[in-house]
PDB file of N, CA and C in Angstrom:
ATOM      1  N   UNK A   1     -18.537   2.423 -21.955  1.00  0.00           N
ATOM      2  CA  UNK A   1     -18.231   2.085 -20.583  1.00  0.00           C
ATOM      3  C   UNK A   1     -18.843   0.731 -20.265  1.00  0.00           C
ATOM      4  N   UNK A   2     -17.668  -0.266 -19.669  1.00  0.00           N
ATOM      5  CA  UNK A   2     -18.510  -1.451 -19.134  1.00  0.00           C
ATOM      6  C   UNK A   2     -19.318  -1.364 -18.331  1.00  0.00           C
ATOM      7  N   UNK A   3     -20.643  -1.912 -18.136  1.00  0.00           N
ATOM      8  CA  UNK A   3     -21.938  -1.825 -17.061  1.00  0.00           C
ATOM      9  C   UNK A   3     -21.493  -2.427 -16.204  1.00  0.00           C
ATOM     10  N   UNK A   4     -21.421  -1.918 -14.460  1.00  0.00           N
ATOM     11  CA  UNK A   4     -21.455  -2.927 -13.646  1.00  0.00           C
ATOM     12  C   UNK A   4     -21.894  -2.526 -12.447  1.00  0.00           C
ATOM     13  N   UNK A   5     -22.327  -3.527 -11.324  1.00  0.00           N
ATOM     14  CA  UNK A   5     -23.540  -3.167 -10.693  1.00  0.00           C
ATOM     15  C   UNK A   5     -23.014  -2.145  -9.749  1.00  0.00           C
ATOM     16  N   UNK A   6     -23.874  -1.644  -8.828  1.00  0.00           N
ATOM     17  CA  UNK A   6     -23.039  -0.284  -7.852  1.00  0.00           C
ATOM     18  C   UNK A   6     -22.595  -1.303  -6.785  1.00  0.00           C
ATOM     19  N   UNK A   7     -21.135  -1.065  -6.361  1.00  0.00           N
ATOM     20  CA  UNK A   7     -20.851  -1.560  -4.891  1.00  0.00           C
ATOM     21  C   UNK A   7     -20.233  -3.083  -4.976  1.00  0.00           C
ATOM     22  N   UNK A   8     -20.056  -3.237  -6.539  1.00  0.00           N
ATOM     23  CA  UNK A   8     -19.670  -5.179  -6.846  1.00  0.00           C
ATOM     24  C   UNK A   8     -19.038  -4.948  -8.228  1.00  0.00           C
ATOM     25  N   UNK A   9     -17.901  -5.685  -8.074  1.00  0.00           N
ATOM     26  CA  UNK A   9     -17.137  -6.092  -9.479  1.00  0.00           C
ATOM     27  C   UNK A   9     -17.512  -6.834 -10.735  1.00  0.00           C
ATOM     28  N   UNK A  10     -19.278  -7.453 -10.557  1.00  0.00           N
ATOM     29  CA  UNK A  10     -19.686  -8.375 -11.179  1.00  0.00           C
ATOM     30  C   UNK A  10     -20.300  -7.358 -11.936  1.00  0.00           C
ATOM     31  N   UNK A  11     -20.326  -7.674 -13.354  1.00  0.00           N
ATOM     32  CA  UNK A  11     -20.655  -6.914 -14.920  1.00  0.00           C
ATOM     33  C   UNK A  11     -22.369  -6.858 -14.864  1.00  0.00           C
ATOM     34  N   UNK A  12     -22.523  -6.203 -14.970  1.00  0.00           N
ATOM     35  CA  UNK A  12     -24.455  -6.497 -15.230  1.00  0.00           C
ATOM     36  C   UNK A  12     -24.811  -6.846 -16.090  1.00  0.00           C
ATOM     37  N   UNK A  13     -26.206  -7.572 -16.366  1.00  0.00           N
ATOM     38  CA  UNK A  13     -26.401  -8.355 -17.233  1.00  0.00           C
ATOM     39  C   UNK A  13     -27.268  -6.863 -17.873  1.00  0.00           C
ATOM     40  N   UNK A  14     -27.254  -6.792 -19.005  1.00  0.00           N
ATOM     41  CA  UNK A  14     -28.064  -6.227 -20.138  1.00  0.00           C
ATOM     42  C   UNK A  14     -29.561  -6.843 -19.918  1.00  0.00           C
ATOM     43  N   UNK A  15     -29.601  -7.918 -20.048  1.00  0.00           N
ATOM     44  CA  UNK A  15     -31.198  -8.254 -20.154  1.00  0.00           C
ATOM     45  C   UNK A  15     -32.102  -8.811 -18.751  1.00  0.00           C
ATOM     46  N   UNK A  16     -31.107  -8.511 -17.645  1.00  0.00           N
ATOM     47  CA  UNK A  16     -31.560  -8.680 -16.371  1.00  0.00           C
ATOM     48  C   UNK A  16     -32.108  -7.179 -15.977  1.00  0.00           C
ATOM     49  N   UNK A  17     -34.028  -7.162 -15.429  1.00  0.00           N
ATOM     50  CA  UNK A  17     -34.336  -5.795 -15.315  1.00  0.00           C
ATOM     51  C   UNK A  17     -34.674  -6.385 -13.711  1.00  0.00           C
ATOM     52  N   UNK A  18     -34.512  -7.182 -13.169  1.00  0.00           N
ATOM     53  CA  UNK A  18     -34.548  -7.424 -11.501  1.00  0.00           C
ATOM     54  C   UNK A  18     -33.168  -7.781 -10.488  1.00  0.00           C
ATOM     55  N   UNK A  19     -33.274  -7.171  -9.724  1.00  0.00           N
ATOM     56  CA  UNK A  19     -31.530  -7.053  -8.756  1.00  0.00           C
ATOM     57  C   UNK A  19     -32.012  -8.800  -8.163  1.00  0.00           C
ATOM     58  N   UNK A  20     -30.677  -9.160  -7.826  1.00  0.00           N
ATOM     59  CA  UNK A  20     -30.146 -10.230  -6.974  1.00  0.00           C
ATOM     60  C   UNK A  20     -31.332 -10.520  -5.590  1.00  0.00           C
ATOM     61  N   UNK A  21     -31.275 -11.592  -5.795  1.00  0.00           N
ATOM     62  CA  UNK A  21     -32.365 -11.983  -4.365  1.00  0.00           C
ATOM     63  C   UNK A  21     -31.630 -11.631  -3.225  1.00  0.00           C
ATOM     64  N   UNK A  22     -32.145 -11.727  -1.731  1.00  0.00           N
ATOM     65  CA  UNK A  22     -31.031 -11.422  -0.638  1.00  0.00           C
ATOM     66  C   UNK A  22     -31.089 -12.728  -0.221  1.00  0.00           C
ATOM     67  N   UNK A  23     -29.847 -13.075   0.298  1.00  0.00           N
ATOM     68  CA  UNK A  23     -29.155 -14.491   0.455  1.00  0.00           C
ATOM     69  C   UNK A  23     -30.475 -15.091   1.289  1.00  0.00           C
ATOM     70  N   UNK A  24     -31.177 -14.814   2.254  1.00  0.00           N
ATOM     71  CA  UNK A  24     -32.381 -15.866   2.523  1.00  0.00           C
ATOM     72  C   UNK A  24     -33.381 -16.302   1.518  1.00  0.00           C
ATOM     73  N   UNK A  25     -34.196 -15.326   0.463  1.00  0.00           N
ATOM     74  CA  UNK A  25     -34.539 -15.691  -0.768  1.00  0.00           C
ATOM     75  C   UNK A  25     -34.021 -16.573  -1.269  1.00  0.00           C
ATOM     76  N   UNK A  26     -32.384 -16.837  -1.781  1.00  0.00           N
ATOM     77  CA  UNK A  26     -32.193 -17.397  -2.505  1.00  0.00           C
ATOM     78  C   UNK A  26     -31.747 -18.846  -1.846  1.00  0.00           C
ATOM     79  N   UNK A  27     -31.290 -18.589  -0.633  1.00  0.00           N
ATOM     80  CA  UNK A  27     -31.360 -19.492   0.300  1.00  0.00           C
ATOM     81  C   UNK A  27     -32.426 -20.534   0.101  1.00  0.00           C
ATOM     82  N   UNK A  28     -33.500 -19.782   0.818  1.00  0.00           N
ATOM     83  CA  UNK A  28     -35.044 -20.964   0.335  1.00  0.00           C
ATOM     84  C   UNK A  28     -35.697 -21.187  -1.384  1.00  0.00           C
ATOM     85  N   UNK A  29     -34.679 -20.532  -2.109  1.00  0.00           N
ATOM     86  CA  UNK A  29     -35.050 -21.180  -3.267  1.00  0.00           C
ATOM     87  C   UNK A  29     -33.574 -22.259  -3.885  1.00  0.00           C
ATOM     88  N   UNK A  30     -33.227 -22.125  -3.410  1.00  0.00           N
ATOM     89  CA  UNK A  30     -32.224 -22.966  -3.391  1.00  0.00           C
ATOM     90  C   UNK A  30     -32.506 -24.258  -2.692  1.00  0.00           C
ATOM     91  N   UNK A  31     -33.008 -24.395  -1.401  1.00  0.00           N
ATOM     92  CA  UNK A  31     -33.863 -25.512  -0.884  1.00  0.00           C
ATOM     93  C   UNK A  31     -34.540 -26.301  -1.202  1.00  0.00           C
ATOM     94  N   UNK A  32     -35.489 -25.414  -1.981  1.00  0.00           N
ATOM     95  CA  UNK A  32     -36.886 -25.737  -2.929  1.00  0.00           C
ATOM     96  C   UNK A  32     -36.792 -26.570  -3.923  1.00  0.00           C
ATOM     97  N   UNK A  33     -35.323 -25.779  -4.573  1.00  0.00           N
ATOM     98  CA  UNK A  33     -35.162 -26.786  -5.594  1.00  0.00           C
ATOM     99  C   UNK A  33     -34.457 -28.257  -5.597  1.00  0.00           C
ATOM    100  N   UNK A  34     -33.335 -28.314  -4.735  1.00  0.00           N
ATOM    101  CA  UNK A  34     -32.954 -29.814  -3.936  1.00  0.00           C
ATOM    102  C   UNK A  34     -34.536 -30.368  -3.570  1.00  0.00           C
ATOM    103  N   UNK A  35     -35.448 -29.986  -2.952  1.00  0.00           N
ATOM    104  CA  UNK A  35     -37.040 -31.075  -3.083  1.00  0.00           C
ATOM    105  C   UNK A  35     -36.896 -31.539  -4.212  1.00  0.00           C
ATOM    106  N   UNK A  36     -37.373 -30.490  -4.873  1.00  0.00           N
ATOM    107  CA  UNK A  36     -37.633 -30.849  -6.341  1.00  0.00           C
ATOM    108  C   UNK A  36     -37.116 -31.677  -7.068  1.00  0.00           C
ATOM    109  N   UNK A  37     -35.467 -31.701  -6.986  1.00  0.00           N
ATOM    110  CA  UNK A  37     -35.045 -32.826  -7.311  1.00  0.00           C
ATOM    111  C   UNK A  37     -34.546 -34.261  -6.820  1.00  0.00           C
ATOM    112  N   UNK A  38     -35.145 -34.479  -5.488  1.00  0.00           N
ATOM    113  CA  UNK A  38     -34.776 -35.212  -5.057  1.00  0.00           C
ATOM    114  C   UNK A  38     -36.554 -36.121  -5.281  1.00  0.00           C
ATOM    115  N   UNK A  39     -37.622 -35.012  -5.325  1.00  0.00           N
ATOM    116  CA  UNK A  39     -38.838 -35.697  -5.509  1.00  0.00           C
ATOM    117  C   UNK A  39     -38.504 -37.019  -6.564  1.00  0.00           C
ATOM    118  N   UNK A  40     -37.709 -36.787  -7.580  1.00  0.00           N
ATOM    119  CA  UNK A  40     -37.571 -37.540  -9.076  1.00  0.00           C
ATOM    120  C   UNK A  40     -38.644 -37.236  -9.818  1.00  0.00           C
ATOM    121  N   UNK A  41     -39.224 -36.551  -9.622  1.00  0.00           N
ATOM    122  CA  UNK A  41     -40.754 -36.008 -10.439  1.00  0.00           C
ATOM    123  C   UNK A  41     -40.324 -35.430 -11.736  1.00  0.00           C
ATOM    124  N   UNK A  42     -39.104 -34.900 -11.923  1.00  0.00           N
ATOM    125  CA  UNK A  42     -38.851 -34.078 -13.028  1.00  0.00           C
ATOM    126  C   UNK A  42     -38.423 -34.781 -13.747  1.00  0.00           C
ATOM    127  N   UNK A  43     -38.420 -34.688 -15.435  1.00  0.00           N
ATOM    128  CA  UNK A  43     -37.689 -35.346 -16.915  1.00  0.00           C
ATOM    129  C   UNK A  43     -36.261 -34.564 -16.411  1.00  0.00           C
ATOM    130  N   UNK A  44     -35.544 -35.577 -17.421  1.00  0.00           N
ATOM    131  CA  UNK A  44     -34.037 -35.049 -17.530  1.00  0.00           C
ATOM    132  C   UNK A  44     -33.952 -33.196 -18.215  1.00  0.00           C
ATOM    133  N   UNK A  45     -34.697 -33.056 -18.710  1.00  0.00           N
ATOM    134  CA  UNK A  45     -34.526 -31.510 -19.008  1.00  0.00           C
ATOM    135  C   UNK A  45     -34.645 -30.782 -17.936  1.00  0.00           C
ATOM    136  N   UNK A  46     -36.090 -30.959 -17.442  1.00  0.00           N
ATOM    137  CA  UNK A  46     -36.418 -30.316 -15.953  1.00  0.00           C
ATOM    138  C   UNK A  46     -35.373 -29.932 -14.589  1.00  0.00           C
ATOM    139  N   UNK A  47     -34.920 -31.567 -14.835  1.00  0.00           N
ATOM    140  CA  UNK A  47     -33.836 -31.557 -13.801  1.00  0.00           C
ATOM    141  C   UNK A  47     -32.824 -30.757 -14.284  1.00  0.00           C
ATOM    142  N   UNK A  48     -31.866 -30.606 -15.074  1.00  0.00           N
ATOM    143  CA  UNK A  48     -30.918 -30.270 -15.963  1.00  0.00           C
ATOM    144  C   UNK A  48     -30.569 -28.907 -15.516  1.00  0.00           C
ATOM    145  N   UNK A  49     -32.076 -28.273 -15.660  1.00  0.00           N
ATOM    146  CA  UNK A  49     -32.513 -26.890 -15.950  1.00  0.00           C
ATOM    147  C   UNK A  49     -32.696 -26.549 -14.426  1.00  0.00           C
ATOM    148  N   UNK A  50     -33.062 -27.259 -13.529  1.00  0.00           N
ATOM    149  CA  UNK A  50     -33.063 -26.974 -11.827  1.00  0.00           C
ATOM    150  C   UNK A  50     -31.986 -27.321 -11.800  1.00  0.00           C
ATOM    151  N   UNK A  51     -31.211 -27.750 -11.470  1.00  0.00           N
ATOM    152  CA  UNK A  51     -29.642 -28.170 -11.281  1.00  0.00           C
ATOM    153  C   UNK A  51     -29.052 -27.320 -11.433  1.00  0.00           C
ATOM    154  N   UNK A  52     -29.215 -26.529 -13.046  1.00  0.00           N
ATOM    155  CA  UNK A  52     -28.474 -25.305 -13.326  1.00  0.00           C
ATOM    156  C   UNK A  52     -28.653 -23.959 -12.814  1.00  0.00           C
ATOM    157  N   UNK A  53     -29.838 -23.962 -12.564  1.00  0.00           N
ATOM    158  CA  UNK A  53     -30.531 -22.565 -11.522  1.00  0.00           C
ATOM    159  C   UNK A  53     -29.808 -22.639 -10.068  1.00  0.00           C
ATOM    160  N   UNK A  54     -29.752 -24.109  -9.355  1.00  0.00           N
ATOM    161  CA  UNK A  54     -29.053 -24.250  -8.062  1.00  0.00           C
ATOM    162  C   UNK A  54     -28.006 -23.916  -8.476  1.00  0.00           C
ATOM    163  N   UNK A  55     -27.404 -24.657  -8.890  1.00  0.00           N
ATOM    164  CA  UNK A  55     -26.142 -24.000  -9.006  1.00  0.00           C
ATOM    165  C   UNK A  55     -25.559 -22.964  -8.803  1.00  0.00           C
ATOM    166  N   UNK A  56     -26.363 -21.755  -9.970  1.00  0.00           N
ATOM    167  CA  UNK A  56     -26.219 -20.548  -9.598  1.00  0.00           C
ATOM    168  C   UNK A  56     -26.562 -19.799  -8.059  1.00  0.00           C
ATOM    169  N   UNK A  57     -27.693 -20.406  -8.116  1.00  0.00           N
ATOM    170  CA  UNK A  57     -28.036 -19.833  -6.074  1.00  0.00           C
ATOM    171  C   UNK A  57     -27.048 -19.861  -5.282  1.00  0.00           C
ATOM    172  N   UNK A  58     -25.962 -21.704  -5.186  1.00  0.00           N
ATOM    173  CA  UNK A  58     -25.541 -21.866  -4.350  1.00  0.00           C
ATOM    174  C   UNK A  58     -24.483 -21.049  -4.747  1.00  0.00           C
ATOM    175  N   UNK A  59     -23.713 -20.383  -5.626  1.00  0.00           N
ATOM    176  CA  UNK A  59     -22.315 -19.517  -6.329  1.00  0.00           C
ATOM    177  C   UNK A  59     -22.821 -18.204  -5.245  1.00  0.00           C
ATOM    178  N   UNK A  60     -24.279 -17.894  -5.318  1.00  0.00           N
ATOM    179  CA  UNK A  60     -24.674 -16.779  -5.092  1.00  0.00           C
ATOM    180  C   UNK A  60     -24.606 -16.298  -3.712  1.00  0.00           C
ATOM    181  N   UNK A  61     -25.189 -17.571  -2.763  1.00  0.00           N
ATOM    182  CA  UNK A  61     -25.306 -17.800  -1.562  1.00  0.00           C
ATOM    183  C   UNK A  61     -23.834 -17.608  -0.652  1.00  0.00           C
ATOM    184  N   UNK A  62     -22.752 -18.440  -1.553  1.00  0.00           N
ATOM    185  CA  UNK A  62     -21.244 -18.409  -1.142  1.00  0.00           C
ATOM    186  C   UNK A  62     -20.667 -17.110  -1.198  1.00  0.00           C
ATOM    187  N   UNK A  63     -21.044 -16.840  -2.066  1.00  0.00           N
ATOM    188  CA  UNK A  63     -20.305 -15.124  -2.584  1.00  0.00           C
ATOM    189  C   UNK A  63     -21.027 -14.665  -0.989  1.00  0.00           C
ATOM    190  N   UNK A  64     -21.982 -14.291  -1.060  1.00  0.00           N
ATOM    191  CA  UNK A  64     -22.753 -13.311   0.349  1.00  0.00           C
ATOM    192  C   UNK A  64     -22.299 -13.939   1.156  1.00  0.00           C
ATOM    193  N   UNK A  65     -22.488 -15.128   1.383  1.00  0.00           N
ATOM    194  CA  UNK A  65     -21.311 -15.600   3.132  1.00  0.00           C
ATOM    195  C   UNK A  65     -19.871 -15.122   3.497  1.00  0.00           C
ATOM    196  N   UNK A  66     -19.341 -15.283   2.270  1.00  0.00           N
ATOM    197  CA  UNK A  66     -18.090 -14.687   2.093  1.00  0.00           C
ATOM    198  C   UNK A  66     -17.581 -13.226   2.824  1.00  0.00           C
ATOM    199  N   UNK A  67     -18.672 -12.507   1.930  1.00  0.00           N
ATOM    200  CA  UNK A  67     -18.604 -11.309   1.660  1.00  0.00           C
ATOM    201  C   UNK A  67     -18.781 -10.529   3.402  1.00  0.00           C
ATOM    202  N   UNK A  68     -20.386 -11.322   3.809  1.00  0.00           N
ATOM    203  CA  UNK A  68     -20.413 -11.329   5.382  1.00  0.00           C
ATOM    204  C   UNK A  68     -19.092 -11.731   6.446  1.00  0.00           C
ATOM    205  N   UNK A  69     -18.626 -12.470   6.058  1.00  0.00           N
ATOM    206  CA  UNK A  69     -17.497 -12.974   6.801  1.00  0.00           C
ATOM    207  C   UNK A  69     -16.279 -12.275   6.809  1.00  0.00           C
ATOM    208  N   UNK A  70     -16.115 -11.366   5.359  1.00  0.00           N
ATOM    209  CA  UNK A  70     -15.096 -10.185   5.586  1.00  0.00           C
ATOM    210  C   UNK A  70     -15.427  -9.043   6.040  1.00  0.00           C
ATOM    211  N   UNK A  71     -16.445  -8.827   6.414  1.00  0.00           N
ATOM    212  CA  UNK A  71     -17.253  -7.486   6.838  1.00  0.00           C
ATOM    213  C   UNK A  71     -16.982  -8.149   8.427  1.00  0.00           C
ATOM    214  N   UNK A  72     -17.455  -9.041   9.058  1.00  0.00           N
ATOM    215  CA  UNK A  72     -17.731  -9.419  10.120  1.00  0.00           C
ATOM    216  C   UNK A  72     -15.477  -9.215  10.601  1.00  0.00           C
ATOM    217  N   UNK A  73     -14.965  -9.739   9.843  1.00  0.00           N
ATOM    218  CA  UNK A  73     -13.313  -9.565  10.318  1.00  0.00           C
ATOM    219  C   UNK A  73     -13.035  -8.283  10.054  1.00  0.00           C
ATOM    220  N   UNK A  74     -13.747  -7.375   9.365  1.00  0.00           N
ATOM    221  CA  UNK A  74     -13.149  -5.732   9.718  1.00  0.00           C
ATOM    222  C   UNK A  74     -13.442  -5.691  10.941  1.00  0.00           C
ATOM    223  N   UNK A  75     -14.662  -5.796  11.102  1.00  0.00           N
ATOM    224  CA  UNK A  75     -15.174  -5.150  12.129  1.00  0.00           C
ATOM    225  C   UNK A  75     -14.769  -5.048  13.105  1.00  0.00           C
ATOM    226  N   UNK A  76     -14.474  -6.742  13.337  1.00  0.00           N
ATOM    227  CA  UNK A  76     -13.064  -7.459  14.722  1.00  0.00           C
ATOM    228  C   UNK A  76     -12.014  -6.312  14.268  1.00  0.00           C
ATOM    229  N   UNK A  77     -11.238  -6.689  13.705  1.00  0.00           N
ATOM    230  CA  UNK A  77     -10.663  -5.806  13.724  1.00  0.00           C
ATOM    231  C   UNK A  77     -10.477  -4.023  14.068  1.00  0.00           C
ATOM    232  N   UNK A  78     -11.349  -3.677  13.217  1.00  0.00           N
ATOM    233  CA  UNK A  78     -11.575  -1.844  13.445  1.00  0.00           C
ATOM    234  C   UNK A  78     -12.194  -1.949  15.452  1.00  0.00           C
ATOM    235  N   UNK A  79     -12.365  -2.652  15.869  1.00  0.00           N
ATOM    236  CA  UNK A  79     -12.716  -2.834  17.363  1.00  0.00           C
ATOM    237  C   UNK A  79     -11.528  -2.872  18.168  1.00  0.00           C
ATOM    238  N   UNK A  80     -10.434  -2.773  17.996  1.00  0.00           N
ATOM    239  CA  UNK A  80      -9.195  -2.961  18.673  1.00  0.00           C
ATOM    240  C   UNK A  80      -8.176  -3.872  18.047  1.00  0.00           C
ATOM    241  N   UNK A  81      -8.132  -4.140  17.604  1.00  0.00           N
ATOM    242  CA  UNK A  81      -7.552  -5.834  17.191  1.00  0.00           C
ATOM    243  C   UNK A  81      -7.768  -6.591  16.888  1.00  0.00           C
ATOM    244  N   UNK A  82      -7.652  -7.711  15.751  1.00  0.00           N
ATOM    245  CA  UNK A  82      -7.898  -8.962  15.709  1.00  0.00           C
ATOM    246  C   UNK A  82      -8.158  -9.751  16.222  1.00  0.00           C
ATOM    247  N   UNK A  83      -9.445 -10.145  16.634  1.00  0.00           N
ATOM    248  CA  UNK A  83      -9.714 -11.325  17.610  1.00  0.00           C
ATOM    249  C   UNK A  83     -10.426 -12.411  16.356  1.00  0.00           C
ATOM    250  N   UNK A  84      -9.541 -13.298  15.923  1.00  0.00           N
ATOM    251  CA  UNK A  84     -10.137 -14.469  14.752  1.00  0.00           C
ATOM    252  C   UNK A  84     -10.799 -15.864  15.522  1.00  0.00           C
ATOM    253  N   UNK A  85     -11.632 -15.930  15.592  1.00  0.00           N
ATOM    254  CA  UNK A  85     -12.356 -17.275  16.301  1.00  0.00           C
ATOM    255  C   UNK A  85     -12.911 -18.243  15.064  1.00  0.00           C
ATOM    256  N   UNK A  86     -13.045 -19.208  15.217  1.00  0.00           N
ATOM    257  CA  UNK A  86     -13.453 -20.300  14.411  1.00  0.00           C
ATOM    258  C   UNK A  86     -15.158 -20.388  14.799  1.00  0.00           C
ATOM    259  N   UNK A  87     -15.940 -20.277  13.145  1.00  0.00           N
ATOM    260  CA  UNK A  87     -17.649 -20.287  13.352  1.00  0.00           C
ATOM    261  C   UNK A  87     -17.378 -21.826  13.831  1.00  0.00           C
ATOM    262  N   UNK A  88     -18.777 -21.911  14.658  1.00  0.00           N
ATOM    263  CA  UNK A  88     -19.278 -23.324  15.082  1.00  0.00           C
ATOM    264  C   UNK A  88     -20.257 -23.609  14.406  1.00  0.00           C
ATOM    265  N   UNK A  89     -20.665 -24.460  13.234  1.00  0.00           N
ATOM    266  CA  UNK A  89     -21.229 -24.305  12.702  1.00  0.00           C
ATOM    267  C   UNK A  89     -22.559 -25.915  12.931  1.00  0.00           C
ATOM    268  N   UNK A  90     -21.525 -26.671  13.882  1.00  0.00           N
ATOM    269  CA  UNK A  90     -21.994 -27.905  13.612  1.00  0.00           C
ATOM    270  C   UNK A  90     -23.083 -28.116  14.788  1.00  0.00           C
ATOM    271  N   UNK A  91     -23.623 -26.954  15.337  1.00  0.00           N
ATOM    272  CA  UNK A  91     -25.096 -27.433  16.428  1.00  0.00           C
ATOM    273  C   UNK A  91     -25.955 -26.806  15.194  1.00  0.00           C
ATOM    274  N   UNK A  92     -26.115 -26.710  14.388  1.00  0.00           N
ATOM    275  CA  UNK A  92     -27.244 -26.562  13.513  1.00  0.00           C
ATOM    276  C   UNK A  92     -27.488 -27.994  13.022  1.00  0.00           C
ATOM    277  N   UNK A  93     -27.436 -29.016  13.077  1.00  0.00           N
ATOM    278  CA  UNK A  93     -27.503 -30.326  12.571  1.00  0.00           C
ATOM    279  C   UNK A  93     -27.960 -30.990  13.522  1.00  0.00           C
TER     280      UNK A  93
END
């Protein structure tokens, strides 16, 4: 039987023995690491190797927004009807 996690289509890793951060975790480590590389403090491996970890955060981060954002349109929905509004996203800046 293929392994895969409860409640998600994504395969589990065999040699992963810790679950997924929750999107603010990975959120502020995802942050952490844009410092980091923007410090220039790191060798090209260093960086390489943070780059590639963001990466993954930010895949990770998108998936859970997503995922929130279709939960958040049932909900509209199962409430009477469709009411679709556009997020405002741009007073956070």
């Amino acid at each position: 039987m293929t392994g895969r996690r409860a409640g998600t289509n994504a395969p589990t890793d065999p040699g992963a023995d810790r679950a997924e951060p929750r999107f603010e975790d990975a959120l502020a480590k995802l942050e952490a690491l844009v410092h980091r590389l923007e410090s220039g403090e790191l060798d090209l491996e260093q960086a390489l190797g943070t780059f590639e970890e963001g990466v993954s955060l930010a895949k990770l981060c998108s998936v859970r927004l997503e995922a929130a954002e279709l939960r958040i349109r049932k909900l509209e929905e199962g409430a009477g009807g469709l009411t679709e509004r556009a997020l405002d996203l741009e007073d956070d800046e």
